[in-house]
C-alpha atoms as a PDB file:
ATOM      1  CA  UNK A   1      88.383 112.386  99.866  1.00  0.00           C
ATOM      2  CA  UNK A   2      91.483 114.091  98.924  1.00  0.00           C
ATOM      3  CA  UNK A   3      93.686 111.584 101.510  1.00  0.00           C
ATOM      4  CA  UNK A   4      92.947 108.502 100.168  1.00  0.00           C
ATOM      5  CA  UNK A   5      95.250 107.969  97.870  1.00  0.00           C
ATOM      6  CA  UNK A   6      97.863 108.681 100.834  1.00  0.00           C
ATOM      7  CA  UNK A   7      96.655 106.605 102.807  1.00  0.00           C
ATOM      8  CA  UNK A   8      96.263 103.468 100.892  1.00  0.00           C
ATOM      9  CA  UNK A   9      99.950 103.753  99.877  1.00  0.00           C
ATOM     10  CA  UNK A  10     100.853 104.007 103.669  1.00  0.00           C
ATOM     11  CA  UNK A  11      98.598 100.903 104.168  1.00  0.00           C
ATOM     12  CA  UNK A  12     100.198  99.097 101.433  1.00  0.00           C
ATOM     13  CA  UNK A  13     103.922 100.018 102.227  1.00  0.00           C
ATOM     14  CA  UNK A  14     102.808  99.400 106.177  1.00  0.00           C
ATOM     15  CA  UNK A  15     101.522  95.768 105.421  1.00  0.00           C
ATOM     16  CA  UNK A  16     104.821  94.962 102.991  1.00  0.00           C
ATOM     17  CA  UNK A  17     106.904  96.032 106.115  1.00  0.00           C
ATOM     18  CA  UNK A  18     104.970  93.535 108.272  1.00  0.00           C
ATOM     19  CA  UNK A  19     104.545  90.496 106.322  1.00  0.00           C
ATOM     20  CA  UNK A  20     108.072  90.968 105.614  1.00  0.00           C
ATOM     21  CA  UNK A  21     107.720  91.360 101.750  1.00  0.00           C
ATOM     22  CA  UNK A  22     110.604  92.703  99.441  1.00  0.00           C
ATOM     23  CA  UNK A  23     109.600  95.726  97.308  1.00  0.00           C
ATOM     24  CA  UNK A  24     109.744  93.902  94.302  1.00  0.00           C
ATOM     25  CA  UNK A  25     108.339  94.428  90.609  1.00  0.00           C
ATOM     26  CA  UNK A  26     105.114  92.682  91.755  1.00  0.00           C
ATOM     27  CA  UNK A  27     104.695  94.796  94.818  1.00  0.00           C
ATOM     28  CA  UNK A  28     104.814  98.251  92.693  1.00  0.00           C
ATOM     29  CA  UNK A  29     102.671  97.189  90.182  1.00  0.00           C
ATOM     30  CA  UNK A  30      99.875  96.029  93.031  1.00  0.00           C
ATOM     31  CA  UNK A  31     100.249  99.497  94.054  1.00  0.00           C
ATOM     32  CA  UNK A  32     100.075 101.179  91.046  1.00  0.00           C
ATOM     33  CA  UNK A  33      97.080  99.351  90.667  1.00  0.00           C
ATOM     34  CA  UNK A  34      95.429 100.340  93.843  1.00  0.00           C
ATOM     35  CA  UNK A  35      96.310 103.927  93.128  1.00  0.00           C
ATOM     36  CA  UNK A  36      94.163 103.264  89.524  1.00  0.00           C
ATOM     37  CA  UNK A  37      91.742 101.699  91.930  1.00  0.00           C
ATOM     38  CA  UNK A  38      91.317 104.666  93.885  1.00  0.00           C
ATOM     39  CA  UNK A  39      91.536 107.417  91.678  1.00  0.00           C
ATOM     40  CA  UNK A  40      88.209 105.444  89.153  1.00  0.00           C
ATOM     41  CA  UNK A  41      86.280 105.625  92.586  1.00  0.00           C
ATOM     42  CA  UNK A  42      86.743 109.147  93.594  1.00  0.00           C
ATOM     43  CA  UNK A  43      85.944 109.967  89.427  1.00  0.00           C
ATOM     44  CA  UNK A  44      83.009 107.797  90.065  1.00  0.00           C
ATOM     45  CA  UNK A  45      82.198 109.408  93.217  1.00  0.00           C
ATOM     46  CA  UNK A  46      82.351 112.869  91.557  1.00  0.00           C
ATOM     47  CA  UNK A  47      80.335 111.994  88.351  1.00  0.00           C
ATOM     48  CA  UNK A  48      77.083 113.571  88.507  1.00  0.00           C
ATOM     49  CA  UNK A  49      73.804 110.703  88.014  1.00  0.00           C
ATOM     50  CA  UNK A  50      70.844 111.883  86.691  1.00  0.00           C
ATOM     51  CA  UNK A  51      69.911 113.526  82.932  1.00  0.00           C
ATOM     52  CA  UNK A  52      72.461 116.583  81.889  1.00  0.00           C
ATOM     53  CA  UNK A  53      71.526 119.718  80.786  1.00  0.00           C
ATOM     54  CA  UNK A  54      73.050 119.676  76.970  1.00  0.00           C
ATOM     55  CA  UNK A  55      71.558 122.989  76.327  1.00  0.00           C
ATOM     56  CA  UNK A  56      69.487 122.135  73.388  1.00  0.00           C
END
């Protein structure tokens, strides 16, 4: 899921426009948070489960 990170920030600068809410300090750290948010569940996604192969 390359896009998601795109897309959450035009879902979070899309709501801000309709509810009317100033980019403020607040409002960049929620999305610098979401962006964290995002970026942990793609690594998560892409983290292989099982037992590893060490080679020993």
């Amino acid at each position: 899921m390359r896009v998601s990170v795109p897309f959450s920030a035009t879902g979070a600068v899309a709501l801000l426009l309709i509810t009317g809410t100033p980019l403020g300090v607040a409002a960049l750290i929620g999305a610098l948070m979401l962006v964290g948010v995002v970026a942990t569940l793609r690594r998560a996604e892409a983290t292989p489960v099982g037992p590893v192969d060490r080679g020993q």
